[in-house]
Protein backbone atom coordinates (compact mmCIF):
# COMPACT_ATOMS: atom_id res chain seq x y z
CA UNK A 1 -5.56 5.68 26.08
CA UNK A 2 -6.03 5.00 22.25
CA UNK A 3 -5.68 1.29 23.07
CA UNK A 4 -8.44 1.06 25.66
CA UNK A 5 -10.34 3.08 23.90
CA UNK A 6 -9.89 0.53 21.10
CA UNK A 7 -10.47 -2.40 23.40
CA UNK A 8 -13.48 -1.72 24.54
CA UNK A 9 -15.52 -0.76 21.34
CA UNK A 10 -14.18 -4.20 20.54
CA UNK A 11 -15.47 -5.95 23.84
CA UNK A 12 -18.57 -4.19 22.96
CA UNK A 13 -19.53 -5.44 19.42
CA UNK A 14 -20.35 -8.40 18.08
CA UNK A 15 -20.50 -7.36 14.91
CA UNK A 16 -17.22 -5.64 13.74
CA UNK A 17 -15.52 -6.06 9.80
CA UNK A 18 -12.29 -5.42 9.24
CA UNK A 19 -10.71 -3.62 5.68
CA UNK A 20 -7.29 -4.06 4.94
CA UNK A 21 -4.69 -2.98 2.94
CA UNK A 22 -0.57 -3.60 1.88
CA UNK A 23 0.32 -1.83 5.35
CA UNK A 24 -1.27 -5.62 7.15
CA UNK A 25 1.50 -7.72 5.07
CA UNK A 26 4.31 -5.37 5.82
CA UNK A 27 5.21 -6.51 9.04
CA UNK A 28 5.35 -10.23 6.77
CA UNK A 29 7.98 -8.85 5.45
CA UNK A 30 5.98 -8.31 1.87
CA UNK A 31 6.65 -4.55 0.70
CA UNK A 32 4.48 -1.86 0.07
CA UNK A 33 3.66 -1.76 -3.55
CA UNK A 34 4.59 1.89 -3.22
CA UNK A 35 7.41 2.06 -1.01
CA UNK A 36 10.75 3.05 -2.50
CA UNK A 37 11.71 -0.35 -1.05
CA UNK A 38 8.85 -1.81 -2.46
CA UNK A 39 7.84 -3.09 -5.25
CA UNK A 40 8.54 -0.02 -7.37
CA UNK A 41 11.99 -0.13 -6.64
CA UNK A 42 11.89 -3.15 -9.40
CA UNK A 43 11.28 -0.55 -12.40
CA UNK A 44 14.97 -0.17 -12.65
CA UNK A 45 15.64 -3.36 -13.22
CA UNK A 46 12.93 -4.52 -16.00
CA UNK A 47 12.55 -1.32 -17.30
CA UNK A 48 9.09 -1.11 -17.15
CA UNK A 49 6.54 0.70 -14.59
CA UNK A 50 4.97 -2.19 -12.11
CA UNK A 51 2.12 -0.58 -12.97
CA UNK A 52 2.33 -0.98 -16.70
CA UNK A 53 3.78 -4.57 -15.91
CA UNK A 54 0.67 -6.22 -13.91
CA UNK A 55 -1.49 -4.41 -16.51
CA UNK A 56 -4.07 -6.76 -18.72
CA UNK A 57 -1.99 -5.48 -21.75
CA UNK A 58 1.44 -6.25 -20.48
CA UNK A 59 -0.20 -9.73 -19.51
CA UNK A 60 -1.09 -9.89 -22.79
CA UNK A 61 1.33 -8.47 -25.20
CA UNK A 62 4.55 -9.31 -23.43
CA UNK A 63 3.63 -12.74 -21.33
CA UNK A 64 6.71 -14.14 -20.74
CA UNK A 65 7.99 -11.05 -19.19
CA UNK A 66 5.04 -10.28 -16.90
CA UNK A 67 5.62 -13.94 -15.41
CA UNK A 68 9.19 -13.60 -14.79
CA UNK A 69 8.31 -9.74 -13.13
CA UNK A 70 5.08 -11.77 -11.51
CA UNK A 71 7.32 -15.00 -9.68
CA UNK A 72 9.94 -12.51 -8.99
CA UNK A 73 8.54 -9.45 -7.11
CA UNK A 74 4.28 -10.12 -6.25
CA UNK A 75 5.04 -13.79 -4.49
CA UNK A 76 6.39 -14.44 -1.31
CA UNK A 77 6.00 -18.43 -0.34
CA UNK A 78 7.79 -18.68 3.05
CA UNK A 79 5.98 -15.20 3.77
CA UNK A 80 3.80 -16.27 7.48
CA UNK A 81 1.06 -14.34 9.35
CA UNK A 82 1.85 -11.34 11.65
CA UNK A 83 -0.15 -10.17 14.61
CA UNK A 84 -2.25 -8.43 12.66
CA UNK A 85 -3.39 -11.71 10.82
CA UNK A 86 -3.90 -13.92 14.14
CA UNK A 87 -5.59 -11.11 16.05
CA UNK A 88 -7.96 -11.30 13.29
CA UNK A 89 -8.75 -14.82 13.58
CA UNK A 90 -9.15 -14.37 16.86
CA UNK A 91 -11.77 -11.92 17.27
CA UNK A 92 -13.53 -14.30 14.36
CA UNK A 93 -13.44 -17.27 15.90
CA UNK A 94 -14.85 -15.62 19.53
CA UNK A 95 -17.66 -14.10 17.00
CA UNK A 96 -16.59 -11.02 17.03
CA UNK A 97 -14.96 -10.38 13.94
CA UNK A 98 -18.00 -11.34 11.04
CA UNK A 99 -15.62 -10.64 7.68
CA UNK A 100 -11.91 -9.67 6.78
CA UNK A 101 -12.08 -7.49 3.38
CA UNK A 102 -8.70 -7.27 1.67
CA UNK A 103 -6.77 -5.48 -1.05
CA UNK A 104 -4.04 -8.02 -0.41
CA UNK A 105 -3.18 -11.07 -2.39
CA UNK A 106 -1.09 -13.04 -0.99
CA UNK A 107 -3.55 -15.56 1.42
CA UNK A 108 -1.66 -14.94 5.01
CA UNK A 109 -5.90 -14.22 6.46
CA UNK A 110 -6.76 -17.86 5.59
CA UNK A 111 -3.27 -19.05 6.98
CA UNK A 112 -4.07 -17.35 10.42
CA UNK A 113 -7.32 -18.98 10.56
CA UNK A 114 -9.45 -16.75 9.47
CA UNK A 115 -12.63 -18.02 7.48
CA UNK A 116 -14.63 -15.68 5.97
CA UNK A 117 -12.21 -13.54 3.87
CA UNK A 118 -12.85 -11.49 0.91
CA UNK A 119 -10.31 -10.91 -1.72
CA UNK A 120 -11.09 -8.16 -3.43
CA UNK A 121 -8.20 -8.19 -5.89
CA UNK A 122 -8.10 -12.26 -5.38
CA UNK A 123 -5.20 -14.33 -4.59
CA UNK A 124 -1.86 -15.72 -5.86
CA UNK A 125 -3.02 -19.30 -4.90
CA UNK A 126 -5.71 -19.54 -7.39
CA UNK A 127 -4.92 -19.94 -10.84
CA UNK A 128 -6.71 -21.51 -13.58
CA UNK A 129 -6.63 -22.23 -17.33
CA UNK A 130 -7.50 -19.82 -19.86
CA UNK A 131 -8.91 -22.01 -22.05
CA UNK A 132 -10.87 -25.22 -20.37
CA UNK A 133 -10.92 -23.48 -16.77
CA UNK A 134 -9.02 -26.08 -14.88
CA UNK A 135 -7.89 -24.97 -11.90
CA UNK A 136 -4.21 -25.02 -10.54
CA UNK A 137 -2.08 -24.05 -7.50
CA UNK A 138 0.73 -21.63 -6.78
CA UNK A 139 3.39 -23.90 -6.83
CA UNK A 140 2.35 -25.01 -10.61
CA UNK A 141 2.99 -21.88 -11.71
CA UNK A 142 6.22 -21.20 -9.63
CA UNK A 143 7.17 -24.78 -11.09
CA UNK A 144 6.93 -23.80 -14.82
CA UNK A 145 10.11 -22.56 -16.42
CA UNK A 146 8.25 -19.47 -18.46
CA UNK A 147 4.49 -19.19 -19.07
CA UNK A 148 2.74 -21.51 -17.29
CA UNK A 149 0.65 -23.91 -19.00
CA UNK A 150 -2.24 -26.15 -19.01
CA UNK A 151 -1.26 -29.97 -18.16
CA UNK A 152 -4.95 -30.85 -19.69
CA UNK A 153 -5.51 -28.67 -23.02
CA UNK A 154 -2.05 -26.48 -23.17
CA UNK A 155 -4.08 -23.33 -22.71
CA UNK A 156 -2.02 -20.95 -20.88
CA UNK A 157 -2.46 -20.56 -16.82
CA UNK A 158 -3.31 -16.94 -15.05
CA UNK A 159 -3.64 -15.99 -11.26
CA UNK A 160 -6.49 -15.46 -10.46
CA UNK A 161 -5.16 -11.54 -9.65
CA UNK A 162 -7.60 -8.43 -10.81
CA UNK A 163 -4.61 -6.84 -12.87
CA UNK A 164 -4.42 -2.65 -14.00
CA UNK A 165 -7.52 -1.99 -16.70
CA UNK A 166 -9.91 -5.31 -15.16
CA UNK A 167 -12.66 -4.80 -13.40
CA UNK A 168 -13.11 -6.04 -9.73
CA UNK A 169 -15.48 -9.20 -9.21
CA UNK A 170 -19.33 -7.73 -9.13
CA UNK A 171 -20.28 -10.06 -6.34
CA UNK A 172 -17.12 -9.76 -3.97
CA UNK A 173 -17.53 -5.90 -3.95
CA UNK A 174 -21.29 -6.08 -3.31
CA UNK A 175 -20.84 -8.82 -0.68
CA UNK A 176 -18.46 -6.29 1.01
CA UNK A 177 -20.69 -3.42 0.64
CA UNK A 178 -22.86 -5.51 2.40
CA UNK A 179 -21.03 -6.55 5.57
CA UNK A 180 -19.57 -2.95 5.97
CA UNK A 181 -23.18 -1.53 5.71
CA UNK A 182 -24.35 -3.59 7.96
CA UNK A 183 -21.25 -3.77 10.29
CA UNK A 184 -21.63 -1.71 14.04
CA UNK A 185 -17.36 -1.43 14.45
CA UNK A 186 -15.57 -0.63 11.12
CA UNK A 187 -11.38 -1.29 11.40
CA UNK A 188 -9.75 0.11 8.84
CA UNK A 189 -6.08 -0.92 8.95
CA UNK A 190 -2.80 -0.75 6.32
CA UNK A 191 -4.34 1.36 4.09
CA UNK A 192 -3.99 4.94 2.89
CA UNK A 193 -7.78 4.67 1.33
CA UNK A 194 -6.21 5.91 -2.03
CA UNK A 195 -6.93 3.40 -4.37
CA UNK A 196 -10.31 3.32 -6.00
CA UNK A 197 -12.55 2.11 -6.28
CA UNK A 198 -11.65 -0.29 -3.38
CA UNK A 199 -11.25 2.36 -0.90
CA UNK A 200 -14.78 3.96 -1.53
CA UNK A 201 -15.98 0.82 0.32
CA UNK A 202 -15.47 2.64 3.44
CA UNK A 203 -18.39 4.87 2.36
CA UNK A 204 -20.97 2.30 2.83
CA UNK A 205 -20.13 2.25 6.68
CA UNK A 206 -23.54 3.46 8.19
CA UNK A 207 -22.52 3.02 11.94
CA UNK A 208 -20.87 5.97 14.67
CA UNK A 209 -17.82 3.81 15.18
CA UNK A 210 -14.83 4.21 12.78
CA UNK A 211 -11.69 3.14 13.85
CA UNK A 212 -8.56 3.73 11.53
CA UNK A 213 -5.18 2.13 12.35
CA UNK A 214 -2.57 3.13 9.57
CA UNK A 215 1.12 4.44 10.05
CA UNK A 216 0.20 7.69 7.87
CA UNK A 217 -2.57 9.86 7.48
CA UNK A 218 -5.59 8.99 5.40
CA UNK A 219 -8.20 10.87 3.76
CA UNK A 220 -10.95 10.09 5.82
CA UNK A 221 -9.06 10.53 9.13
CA UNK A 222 -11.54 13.40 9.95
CA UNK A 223 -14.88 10.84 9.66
CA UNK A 224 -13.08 8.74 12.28
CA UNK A 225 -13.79 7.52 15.73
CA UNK A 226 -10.99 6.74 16.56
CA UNK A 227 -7.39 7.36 14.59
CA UNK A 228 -4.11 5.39 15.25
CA UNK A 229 -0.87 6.04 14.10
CA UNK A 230 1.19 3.03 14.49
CA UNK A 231 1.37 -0.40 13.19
CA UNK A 232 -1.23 -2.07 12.70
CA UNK A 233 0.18 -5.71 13.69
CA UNK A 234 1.87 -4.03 17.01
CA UNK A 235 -1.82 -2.60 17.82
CA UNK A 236 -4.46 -5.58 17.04
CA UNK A 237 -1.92 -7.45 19.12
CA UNK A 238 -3.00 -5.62 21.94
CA UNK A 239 -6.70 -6.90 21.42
CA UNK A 240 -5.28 -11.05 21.85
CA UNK A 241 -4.98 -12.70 25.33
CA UNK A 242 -1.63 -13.41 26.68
């Protein structure tokens, strides 16, 4: 019943954006950053809370640790796109679908194929020098023994990842404002809509058709059209052709 009901606001629209979270990558076999099998689970090994770790000050004060924590735990190379990913690109490329907003990092929306994708805590596969701005890919910074540097001027390379205490790009966040604002279907999928101010996105949705798709309950379950337990690669799957 949930499905159809699912189905056909899709079949309906033409103009539906989807919001994503950590719960779209699971089923890549990427953890939740919050999971006890997750990412967290790493604190007893460095020490550290991740949090604290993929801070701007633990980027800056202890480097050479936040890389090793950084290559170790937040990349996963052979990591390929679920159902959830190519259902996506799907609905895009029948003109359905008009933008894919993420929390995620890791890239696996571009690798399914879909084009217009907005990264609002950017990407592992975009790195650049520090100092002169060249620009560099994931595998130079895998490649470098410790602290990855710049080939050109020796400046030191970052991801191009919004870390703990930086602000989120100005124009990605009012380019997504936009497209939910404007969008008739809202998905909301992998997400618990608890991390700000990402998740207050959702409040620029101005249409009657809400549709959240999350294992666990969220906090804006009760604004919803239309609420699905489950996961959220098993149920977009539904949507593709056979």
């Amino acid at each position: 019943m949930q499905i159809q009901k699912l189905k056909t606001l899709i079949s309906e629209s033409s103009n539906i954006v989807f919001f994503g979270g950590a719960g779209v990558s699971t089923e890549s076999n990427i953890p939740d950053f919050r999971s006890e099998s997750g990412i967290f689970a790493a604190k007893q090994k460095y020490g550290y809370s991740p949090e604290y770790m993929l801070s701007h000050s633990f980027f800056i004060e202890h480097t050479a640790e936040f890389y090793d924590y950084y290559k170790n735990q937040m990349i996963y190379k052979d990591a390929k796109p679920n159902k959830a990913h190519l259902s996506l690109a799907y609905l895009e490329q029948i003109g359905k679908l008009k933008a894919v907003i993420t929390q995620n990092i890791d890239g696996l929306h571009q690798q399914a194929g879909s084009r217009e994708v907005l990264e609002l805590h950017g990407s592992v596969h975009r790195n650049y020098c520090m100092k002169c701005g060249k620009k560099y890919s994931l595998d130079h910074v895998l490649n470098s023994s410790d602290v990855p540097k710049c080939n050109m001027c020796d400046g030191m390379v970052r991801p191009d990842v919004v870390l703990y205490e930086e602000m989120l790009d100005d124009n990605i966040l009012s380019k997504s404002a936009e497209y939910i604002s404007n969008a008739d279907v809202l998905i909301v999928g992998g997400t618990s809509l608890a991390v700000y101010p990402a998740a207050g996105l959702i409040n620029y949705y101005r249409g009657g058709k809400l549709i959240l798709i999350n294992k666990s309950a969220t906090p804006y379950d009760g604004m919803a059209d239309l609420v699905i337990n489950d996961s959220i690669g098993k149920v977009l799957g539904e949507v593709m052709p056979e």
